[in-house]
Protein backbone atom coordinates (compact mmCIF):
# COMPACT_ATOMS: atom_id res chain seq x y z
CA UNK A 1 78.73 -144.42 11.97
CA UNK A 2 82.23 -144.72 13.67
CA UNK A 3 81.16 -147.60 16.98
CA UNK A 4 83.27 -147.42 20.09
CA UNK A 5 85.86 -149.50 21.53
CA UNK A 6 84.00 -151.18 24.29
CA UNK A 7 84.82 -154.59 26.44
CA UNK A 8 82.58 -157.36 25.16
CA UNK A 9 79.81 -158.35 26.45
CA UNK A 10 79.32 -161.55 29.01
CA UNK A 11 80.36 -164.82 27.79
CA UNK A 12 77.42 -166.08 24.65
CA UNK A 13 76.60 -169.83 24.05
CA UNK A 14 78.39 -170.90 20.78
CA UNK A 15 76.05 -170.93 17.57
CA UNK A 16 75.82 -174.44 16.28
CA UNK A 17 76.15 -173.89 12.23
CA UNK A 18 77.66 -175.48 9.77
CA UNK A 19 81.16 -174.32 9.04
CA UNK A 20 82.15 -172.28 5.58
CA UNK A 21 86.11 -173.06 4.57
CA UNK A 22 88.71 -170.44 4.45
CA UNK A 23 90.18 -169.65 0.98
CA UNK A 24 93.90 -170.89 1.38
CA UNK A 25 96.20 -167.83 1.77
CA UNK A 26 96.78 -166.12 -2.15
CA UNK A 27 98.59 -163.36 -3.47
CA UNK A 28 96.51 -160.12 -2.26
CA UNK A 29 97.52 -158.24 -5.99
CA UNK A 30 93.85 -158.35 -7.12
CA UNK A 31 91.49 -157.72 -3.66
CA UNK A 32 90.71 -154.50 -4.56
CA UNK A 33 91.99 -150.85 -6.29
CA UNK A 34 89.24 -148.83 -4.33
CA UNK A 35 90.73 -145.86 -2.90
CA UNK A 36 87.53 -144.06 -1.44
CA UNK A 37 86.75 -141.73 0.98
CA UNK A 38 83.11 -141.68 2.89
CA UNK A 39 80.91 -138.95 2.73
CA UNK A 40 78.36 -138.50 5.64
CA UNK A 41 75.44 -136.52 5.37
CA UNK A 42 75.38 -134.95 9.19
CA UNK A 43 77.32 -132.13 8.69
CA UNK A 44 78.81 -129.93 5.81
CA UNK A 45 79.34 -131.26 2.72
CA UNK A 46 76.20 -132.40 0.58
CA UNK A 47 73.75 -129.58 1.98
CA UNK A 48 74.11 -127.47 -0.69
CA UNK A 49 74.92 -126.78 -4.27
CA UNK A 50 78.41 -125.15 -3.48
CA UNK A 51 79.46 -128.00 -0.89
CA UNK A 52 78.54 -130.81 -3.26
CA UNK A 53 81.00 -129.06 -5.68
CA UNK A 54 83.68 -128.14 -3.17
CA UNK A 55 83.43 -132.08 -1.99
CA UNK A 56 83.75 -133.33 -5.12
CA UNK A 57 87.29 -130.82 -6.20
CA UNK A 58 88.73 -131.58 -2.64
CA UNK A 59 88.46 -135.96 -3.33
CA UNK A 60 89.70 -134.77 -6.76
CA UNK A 61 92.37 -133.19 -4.89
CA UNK A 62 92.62 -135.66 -2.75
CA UNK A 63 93.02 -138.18 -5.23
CA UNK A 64 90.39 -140.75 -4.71
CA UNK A 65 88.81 -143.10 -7.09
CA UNK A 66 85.88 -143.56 -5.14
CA UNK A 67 82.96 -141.60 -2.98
CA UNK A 68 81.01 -143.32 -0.54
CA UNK A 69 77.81 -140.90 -0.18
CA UNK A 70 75.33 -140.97 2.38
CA UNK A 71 72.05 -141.15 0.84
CA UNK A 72 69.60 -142.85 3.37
CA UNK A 73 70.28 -141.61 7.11
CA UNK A 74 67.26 -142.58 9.06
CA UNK A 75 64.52 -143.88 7.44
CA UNK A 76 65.02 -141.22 5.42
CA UNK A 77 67.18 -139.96 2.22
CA UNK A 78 69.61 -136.79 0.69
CA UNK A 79 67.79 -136.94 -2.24
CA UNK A 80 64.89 -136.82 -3.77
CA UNK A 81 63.78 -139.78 -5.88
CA UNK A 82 63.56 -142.32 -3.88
CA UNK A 83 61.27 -144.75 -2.18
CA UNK A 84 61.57 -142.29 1.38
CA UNK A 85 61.05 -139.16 2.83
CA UNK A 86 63.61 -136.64 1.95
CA UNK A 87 65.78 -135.33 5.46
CA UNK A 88 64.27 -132.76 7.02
CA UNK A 89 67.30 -130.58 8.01
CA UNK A 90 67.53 -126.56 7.72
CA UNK A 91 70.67 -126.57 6.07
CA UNK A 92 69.40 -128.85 2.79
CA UNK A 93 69.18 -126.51 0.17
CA UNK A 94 65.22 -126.03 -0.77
CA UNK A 95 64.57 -128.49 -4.04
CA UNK A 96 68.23 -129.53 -4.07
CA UNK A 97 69.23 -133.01 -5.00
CA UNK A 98 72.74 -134.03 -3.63
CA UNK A 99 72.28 -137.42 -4.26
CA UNK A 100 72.10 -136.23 -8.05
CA UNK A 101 74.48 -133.83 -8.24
CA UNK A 102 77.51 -135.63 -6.63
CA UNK A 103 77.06 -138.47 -8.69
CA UNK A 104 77.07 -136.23 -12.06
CA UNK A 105 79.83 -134.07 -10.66
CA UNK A 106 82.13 -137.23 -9.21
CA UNK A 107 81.09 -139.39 -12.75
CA UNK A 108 82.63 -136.03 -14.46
CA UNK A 109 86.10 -136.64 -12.75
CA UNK A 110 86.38 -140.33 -13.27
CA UNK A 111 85.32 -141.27 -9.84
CA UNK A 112 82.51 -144.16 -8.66
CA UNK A 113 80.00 -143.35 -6.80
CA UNK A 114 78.27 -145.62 -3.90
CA UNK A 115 75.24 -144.57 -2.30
CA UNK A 116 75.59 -145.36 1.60
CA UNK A 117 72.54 -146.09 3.25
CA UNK A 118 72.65 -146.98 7.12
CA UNK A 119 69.51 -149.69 6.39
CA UNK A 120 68.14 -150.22 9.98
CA UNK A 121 68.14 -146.93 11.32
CA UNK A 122 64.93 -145.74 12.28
CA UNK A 123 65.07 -142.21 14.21
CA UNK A 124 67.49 -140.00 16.22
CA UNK A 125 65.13 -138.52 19.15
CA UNK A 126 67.87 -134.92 18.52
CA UNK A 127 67.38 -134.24 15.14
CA UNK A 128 63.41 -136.27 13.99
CA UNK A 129 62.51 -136.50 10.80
CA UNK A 130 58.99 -134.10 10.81
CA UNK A 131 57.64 -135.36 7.47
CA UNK A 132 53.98 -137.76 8.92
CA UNK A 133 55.26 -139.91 6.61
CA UNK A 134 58.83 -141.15 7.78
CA UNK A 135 58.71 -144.81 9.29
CA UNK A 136 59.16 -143.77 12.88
CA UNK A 137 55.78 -141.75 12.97
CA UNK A 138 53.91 -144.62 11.26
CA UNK A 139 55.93 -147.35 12.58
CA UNK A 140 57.21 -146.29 15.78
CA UNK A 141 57.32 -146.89 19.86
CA UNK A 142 53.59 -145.56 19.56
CA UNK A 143 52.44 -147.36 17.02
CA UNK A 144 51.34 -150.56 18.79
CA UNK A 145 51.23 -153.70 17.21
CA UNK A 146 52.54 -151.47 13.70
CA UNK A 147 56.01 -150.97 15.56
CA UNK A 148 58.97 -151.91 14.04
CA UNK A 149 61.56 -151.08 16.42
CA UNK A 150 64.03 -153.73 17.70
CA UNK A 151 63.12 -153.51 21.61
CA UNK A 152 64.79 -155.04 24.63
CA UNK A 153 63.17 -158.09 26.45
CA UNK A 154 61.53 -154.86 28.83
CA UNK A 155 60.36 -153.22 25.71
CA UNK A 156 62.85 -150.37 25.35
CA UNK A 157 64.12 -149.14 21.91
CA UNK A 158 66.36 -146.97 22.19
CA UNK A 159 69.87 -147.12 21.94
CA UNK A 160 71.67 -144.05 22.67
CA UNK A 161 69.04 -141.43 20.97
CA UNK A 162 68.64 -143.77 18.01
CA UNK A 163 65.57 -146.30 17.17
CA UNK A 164 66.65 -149.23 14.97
CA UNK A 165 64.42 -151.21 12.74
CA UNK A 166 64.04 -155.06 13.34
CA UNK A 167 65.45 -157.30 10.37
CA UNK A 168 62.88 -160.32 11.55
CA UNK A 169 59.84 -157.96 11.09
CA UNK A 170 59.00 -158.85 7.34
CA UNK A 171 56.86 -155.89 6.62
CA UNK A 172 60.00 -153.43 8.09
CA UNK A 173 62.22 -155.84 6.11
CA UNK A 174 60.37 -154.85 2.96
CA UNK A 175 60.51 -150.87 3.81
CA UNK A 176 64.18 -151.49 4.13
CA UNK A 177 64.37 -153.26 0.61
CA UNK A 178 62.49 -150.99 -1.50
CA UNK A 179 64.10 -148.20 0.01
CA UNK A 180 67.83 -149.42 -0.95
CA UNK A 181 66.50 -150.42 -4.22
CA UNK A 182 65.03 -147.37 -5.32
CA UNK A 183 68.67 -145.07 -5.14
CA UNK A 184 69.56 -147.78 -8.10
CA UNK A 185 66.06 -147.63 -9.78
CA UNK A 186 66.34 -143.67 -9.63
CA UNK A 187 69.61 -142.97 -9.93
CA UNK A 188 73.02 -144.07 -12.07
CA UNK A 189 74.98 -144.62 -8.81
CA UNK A 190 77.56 -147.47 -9.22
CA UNK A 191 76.41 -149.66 -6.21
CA UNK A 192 75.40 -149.37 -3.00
CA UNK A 193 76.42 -149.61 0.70
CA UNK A 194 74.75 -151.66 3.53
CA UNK A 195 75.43 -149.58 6.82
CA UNK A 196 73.93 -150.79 10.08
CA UNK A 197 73.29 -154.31 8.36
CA UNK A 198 72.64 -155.78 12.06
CA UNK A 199 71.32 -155.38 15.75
CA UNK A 200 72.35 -153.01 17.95
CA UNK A 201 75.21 -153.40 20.17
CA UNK A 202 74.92 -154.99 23.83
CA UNK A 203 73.69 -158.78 22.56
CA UNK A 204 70.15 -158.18 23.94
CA UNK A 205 67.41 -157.16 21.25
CA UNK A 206 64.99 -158.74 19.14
CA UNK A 207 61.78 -159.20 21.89
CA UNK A 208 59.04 -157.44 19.76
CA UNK A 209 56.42 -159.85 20.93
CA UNK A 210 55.44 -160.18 16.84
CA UNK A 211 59.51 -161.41 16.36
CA UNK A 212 58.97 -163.64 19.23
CA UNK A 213 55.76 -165.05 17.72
CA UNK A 214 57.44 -165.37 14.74
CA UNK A 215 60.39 -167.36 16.60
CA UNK A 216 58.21 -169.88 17.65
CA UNK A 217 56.54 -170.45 14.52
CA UNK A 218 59.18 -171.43 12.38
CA UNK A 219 61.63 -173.47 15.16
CA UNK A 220 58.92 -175.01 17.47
CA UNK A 221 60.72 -173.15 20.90
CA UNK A 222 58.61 -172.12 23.77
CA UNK A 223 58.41 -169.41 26.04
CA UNK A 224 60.87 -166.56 26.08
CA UNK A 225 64.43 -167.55 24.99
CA UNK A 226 67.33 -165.92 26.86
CA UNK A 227 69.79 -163.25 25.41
CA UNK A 228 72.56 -165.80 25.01
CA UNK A 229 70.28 -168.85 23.69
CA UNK A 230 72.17 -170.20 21.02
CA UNK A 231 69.21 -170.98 18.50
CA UNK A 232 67.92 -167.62 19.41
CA UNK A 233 71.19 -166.05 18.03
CA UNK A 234 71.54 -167.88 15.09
CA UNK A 235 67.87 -167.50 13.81
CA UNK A 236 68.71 -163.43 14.24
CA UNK A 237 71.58 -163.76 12.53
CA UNK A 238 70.08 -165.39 9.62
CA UNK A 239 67.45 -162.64 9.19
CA UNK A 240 70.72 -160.15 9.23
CA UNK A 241 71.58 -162.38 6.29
CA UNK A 242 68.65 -162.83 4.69
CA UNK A 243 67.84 -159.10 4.53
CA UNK A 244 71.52 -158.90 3.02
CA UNK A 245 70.57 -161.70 0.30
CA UNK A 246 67.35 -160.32 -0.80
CA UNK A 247 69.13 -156.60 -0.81
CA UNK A 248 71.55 -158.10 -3.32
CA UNK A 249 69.00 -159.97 -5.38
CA UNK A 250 66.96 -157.10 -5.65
CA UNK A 251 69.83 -154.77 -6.75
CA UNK A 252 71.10 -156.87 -8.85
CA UNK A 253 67.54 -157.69 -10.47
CA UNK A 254 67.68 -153.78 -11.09
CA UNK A 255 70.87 -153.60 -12.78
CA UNK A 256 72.95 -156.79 -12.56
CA UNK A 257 76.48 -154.48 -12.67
CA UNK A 258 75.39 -152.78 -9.84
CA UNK A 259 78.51 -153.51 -6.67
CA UNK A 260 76.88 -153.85 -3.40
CA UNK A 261 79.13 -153.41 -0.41
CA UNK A 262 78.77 -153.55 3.16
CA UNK A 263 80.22 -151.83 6.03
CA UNK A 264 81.50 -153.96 8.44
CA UNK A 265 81.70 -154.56 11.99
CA UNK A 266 85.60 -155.27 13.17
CA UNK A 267 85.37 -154.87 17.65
CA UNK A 268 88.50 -155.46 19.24
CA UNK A 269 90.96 -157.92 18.56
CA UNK A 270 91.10 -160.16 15.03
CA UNK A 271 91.04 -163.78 15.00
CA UNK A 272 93.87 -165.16 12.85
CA UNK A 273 93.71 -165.47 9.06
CA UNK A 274 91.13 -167.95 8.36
CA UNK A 275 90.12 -168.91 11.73
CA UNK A 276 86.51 -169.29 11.47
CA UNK A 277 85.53 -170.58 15.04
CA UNK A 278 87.43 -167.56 16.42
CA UNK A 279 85.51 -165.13 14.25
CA UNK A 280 82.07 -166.67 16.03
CA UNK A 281 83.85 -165.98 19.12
CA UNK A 282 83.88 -162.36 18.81
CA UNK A 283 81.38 -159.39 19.15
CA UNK A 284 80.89 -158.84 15.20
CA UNK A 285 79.41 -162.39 15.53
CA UNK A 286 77.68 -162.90 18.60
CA UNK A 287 76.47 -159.63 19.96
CA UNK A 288 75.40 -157.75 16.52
CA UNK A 289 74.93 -160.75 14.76
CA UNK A 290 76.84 -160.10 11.62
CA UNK A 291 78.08 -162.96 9.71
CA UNK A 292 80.43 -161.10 7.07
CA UNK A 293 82.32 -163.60 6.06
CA UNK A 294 79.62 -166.03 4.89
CA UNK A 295 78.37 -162.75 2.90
CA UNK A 296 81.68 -162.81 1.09
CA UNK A 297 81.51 -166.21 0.55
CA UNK A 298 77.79 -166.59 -0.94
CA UNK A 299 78.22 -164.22 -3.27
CA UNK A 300 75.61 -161.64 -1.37
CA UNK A 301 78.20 -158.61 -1.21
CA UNK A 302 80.69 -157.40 -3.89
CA UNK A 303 82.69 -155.28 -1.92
CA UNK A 304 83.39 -155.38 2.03
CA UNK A 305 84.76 -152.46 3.73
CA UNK A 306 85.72 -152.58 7.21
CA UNK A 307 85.22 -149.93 9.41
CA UNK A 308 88.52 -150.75 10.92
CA UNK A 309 88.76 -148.33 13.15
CA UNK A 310 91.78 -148.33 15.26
CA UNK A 311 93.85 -146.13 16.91
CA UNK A 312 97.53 -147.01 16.58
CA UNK A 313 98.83 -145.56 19.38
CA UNK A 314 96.54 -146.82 21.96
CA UNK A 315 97.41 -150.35 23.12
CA UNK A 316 97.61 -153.47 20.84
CA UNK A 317 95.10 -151.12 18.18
CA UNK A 318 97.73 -151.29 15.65
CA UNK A 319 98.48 -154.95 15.69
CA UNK A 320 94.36 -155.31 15.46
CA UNK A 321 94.14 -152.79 12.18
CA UNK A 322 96.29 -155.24 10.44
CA UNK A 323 94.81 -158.53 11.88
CA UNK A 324 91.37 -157.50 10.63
CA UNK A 325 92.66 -156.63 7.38
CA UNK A 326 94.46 -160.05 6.90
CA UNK A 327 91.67 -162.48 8.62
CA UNK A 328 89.07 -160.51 5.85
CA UNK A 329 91.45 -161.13 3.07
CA UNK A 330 91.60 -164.76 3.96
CA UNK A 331 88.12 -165.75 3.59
CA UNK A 332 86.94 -163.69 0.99
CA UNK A 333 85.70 -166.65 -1.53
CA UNK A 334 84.48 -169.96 -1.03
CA UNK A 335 86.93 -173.01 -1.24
CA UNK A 336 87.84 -173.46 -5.03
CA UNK A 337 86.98 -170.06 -6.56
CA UNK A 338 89.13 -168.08 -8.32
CA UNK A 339 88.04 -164.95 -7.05
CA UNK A 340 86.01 -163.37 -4.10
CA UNK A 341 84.38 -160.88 -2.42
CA UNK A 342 86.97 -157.63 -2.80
CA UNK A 343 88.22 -156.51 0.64
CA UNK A 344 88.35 -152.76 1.64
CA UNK A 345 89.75 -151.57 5.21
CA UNK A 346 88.47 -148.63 6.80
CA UNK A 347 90.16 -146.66 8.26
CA UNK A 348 89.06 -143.81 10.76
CA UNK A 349 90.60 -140.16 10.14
CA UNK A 350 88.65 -138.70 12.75
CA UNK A 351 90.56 -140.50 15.17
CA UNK A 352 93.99 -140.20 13.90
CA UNK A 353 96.32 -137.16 13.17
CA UNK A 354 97.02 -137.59 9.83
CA UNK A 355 100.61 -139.24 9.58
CA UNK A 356 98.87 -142.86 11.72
CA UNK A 357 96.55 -142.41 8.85
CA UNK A 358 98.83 -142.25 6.36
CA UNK A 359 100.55 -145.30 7.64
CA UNK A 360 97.44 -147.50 7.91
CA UNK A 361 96.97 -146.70 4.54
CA UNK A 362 100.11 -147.40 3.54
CA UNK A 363 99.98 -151.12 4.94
CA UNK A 364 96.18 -151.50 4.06
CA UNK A 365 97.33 -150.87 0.51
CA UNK A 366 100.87 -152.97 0.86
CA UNK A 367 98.78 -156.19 2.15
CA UNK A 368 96.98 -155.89 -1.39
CA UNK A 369 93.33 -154.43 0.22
CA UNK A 370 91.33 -151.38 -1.25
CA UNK A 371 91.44 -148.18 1.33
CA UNK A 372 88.77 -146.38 2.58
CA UNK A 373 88.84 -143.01 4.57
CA UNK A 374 85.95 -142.21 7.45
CA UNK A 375 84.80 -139.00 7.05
CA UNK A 376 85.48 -135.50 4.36
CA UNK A 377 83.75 -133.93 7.18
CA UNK A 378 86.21 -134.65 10.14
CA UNK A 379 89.62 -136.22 8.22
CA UNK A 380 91.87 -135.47 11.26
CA UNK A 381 91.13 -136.00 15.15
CA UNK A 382 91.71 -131.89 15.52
CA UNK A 383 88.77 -131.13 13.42
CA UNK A 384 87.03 -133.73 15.36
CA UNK A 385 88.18 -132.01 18.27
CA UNK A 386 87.23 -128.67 16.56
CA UNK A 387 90.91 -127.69 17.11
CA UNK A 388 91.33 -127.49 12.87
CA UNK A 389 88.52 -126.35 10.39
CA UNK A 390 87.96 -128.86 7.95
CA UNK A 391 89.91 -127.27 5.31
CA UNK A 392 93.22 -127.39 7.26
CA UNK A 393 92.52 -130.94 8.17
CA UNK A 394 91.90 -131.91 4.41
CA UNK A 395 95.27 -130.27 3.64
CA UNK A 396 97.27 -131.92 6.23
CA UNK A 397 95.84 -135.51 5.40
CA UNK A 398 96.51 -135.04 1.51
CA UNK A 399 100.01 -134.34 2.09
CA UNK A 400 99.90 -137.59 4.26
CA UNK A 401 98.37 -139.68 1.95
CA UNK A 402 99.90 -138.29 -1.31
CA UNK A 403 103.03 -137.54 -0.46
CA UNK A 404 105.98 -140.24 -1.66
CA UNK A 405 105.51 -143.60 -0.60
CA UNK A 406 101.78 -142.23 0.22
CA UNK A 407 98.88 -144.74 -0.55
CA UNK A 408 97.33 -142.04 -2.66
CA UNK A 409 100.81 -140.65 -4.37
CA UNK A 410 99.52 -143.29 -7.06
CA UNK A 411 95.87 -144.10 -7.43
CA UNK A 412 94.93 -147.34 -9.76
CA UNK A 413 91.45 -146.81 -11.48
CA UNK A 414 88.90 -149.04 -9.84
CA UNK A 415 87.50 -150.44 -13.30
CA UNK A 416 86.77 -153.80 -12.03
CA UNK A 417 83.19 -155.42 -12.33
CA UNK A 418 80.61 -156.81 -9.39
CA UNK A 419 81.84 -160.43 -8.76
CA UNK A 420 77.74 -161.10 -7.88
CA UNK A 421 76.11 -160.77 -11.67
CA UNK A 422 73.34 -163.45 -11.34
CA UNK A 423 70.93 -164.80 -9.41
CA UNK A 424 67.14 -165.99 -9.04
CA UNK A 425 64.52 -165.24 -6.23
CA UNK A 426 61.19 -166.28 -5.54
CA UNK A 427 58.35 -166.22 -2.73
CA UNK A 428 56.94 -168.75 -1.08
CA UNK A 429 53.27 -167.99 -0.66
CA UNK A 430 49.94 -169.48 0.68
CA UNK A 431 50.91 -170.12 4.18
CA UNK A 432 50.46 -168.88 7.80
CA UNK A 433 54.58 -169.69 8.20
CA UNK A 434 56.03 -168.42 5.45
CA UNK A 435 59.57 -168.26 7.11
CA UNK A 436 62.79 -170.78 8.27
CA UNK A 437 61.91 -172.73 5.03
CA UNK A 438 64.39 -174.54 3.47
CA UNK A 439 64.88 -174.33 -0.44
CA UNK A 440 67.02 -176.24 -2.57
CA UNK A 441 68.50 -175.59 -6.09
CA UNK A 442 69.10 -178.48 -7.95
CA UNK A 443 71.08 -179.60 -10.96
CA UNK A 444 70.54 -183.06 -12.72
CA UNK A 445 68.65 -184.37 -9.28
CA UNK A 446 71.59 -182.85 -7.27
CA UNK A 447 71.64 -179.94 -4.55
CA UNK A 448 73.93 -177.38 -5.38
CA UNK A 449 72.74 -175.18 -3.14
CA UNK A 450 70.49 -174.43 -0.23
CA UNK A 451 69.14 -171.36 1.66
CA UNK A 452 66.32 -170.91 4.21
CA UNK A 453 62.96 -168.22 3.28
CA UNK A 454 63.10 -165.13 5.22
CA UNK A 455 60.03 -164.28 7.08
CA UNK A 456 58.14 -162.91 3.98
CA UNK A 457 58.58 -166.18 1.83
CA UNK A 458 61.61 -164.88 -0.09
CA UNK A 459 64.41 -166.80 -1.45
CA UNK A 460 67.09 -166.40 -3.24
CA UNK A 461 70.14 -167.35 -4.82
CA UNK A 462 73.50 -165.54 -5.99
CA UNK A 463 75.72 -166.54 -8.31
CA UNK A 464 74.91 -170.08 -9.69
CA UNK A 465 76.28 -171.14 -12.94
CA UNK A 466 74.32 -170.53 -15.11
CA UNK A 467 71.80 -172.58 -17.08
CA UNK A 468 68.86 -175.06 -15.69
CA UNK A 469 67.76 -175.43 -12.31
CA UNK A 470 65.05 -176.78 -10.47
CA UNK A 471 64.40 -175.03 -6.99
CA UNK A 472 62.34 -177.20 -4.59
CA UNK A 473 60.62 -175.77 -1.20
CA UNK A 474 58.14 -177.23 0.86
CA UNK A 475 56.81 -180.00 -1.61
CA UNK A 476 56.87 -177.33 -4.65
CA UNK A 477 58.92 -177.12 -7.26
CA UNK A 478 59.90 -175.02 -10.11
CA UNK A 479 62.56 -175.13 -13.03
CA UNK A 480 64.53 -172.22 -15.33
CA UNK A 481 67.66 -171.45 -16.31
CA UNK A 482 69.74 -169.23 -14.47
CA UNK A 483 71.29 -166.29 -17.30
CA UNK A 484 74.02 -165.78 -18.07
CA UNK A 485 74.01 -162.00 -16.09
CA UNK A 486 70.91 -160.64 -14.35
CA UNK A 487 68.26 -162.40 -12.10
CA UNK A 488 65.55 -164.18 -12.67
CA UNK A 489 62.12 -163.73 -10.72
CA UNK A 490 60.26 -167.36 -10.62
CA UNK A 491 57.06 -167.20 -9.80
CA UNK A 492 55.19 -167.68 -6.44
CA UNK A 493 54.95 -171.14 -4.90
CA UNK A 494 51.86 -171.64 -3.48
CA UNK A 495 52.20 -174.26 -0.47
CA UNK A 496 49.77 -175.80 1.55
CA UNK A 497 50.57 -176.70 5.24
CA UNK A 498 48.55 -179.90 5.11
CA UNK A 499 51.23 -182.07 6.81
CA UNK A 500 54.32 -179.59 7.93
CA UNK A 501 56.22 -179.98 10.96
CA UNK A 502 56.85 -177.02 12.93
CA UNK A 503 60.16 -176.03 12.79
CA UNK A 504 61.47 -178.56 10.42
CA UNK A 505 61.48 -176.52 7.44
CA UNK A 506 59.58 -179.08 4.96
């Protein structure tokens, strides 16, 4: 969901890790053709037989190549094969399957489909989820030492009226897995989206005393580490990562051609195109802990959207829209490859009359990105404002968008294929600290690539070349070739903790 312009928070410790590269500056031609428009699931639109089909003509209309549909809300999902409960909301038509039908009807008009799933939310204390088994009544503030919630050194969870799931909890990071998973498993969607895909705004979460233990365990630290404790942050942001990785490994173990994007986190204003050590200076880094651009770089999304939202009228907003957009575009592959991550901006109807978002389109599109609208529901700020009905709004913004010189009056097809199409994973097993392991892969006795185990014993790699390689963790080792497209699953390493230094990751 859309995040507010805020002021950041106090000043945070810079994280000591190593530094990724910057692609050098390239022609933008080939980022991305995705012309998409998201789809929430809190209002009209996906309810019900008829809106599913009226959505579906009006991004016809509209001219779209792409629907971003919200499948998993809170823990729970708009359809009905999946690894969670269904929403329980009066409006859902009884039996209905929206999930299923927009993806038939959209597939029908030559449009993608990506099922958005906001990965970490847990509950909204308005609107609860009554089915006993939704992860909040199992897993919730009353649940004891079964919580999941991310909490607040005092033990608070909520932010706003929302409960968030911790990524550093392995058994919630496993609920959030297999329910991602199953939309591919269950249904012939063309990727998915990771919404929420980090901690909750304000910089100060993660103090479930199990995360803490947890902390501990794997880096040797004592007592309570503060908010802005730079090893604190960076060991949060890794399980952000992590649960990224093994979202993408999974997927892709599912079906390989499967595009997993994520929405992403652009506060305030950009740092400069490839300017690394700015981006870790700014809120998407250090206060919700999401590292995008080494996510485009490792291979562990497809597709990154921006939720860009700016307002162009309001301040230096404008200038920040475009900075975004070009800092993304410049680090969207590691040094040496030929291609990257493709690059989406976001851009946020709801807040614009529909001429600004006609010309953020416009330059999205003109700087070479993909363009994405936020929402069908509300595509103008008067039907936010409930000054237009939704109908009037859609009207005004396709004559925006489509008329000439509009970023829609031509719409590419978005034909392109995942850039991630193999990978391996395996588990490290046997042990009372499974977690902050490192693992190498290794090619004719040389590393050619390393990653840490989340706190389940996963690992995982995207993208190596394929053929042999030996992966080595913890005094274990095991060797296979990496396919040509698909991942592999090696089997569990058992290790034994005979002589392992806390904290040291061997």
């Amino acid at each position: 969901m859309p995040a507010p312009v805020v002021e950041p928070p106090a000043e945070l410790a810079p994280n000591p890790l190593p530094e990724i590269s910057p692609l050098p500056p390239s022609s933008p031609a080939s980022i991305s053709d995705v012309r998409g428009l998201w789809v929430d699931a809190f209002g009209p639109g996906l309810k019900t037989a008829a809106q599913v089909r009226q959505t579906v003509e009006e991004a016809a209309r509209l001219g779209v190549n792409t629907l971003f549909v919200q499948a998993i809300r809170r823990g729970d999902c708009l359809c009905r094969r999946s690894a969670l409960p269904v929403v329980t909301d009066a409006d859902l038509e009884p039996g209905f399957d929206p999930l299923a039908e927009v993806t038939r009807l959209a597939h029908g008009r030559g449009m993608r489909v990506i099922a958005w799933a906001s990965v970490t939310g847990a509950s909204n204390t308005r609107a609860p989820n009554t089915n006993p088994a939704h992860v909040f009544r199992r897993h919730g503030p009353s649940a004891g030492a079964a919580s999941w919630l991310a909490r607040r050194p005092d033990g608070t969870w909520r932010e706003g009226v929302d409960g968030w799931l911790d990524p550093a909890l392995p058994e919630a990071a496993d609920f959030m897995v297999a329910g991602v998973v199953s939309l591919v498993r269950n249904y012939p969607v063309d990727g998915v989206q990771l919404d929420r895909i980090r901690y909750p705004d304000g910089g100060v979460w993660g103090y479930d005393p199990k995360v803490l233990a947890r902390y501990r365990a794997e880096t040797g630290a004592r007592g309570t580490p503060a908010g802005s404790d730079p090893r604190w942050l960076a060991w949060k942001r890794e399980q952000v990562t992590a649960l990224v990785r093994r979202i993408s490994l999974e997927v892709k173990a599912v079906r390989w051609a499967a595009w997993v994007s994520a929405a992403t986190i652009t506060y305030l204003a950009p740092p400069a195109p490839g300017d690394l050590a700015a981006f870790r200076q700014t809120r998407t880094y250090r206060d919700v802990l999401q590292d995008w651009p080494t996510w485009m770089q490792g291979g562990l999304i497809d597709l990154n959207v921006l939720m860009n939202y700016k307002r162009d009228a309001i301040g230096a907003q404008s200038a920040w829209f475009d900075g975004w957009n070009a800092f993304a575009a410049s680090v969207r592959a590691a040094p040496g490859e030929a291609r990257g991550a493709e690059v989406a901006g976001g851009s946020a109807l709801y807040l614009n009359p529909p001429a600004v978002t006609a010309a953020q389109a416009r330059r999205t599109v003109a700087a070479g990105l993909g363009w994405v609208g936020y929402s069908y529901r509300t595509p103008t700020i008067d039907v936010y404002g409930t000054r237009q009905t939704t109908g009037e709004g859609l009207a005004a913004v396709r004559d925006a968008l489509t008329g000439p010189g509009g970023a829609l009056a031509a719409v590419p097809a978005w034909t392109a294929q995942p850039r991630t199409v193999r990978g391996l994973l395996g588990r490290v097993v046997g042990t009372a600290v499974p977690g902050g392991r490192v693992v190498e892969a290794r090619r004719g006795g040389v590393v050619v690539a390393r990653t840490l185990t989340d706190g389940g014993g996963h690992y995982g790699f995207l993208n190596l070349p394929p053929g042999p390689v030996e992966v080595h963790v913890s005094g274990q080792r095991w060797a296979e070739p990496v396919p040509e497209v698909g991942v592999i699953r090696y089997p569990d390493l058992l290790v034994r903790d005979v002589q392992r230094e806390v904290g040291s990751g061997r």
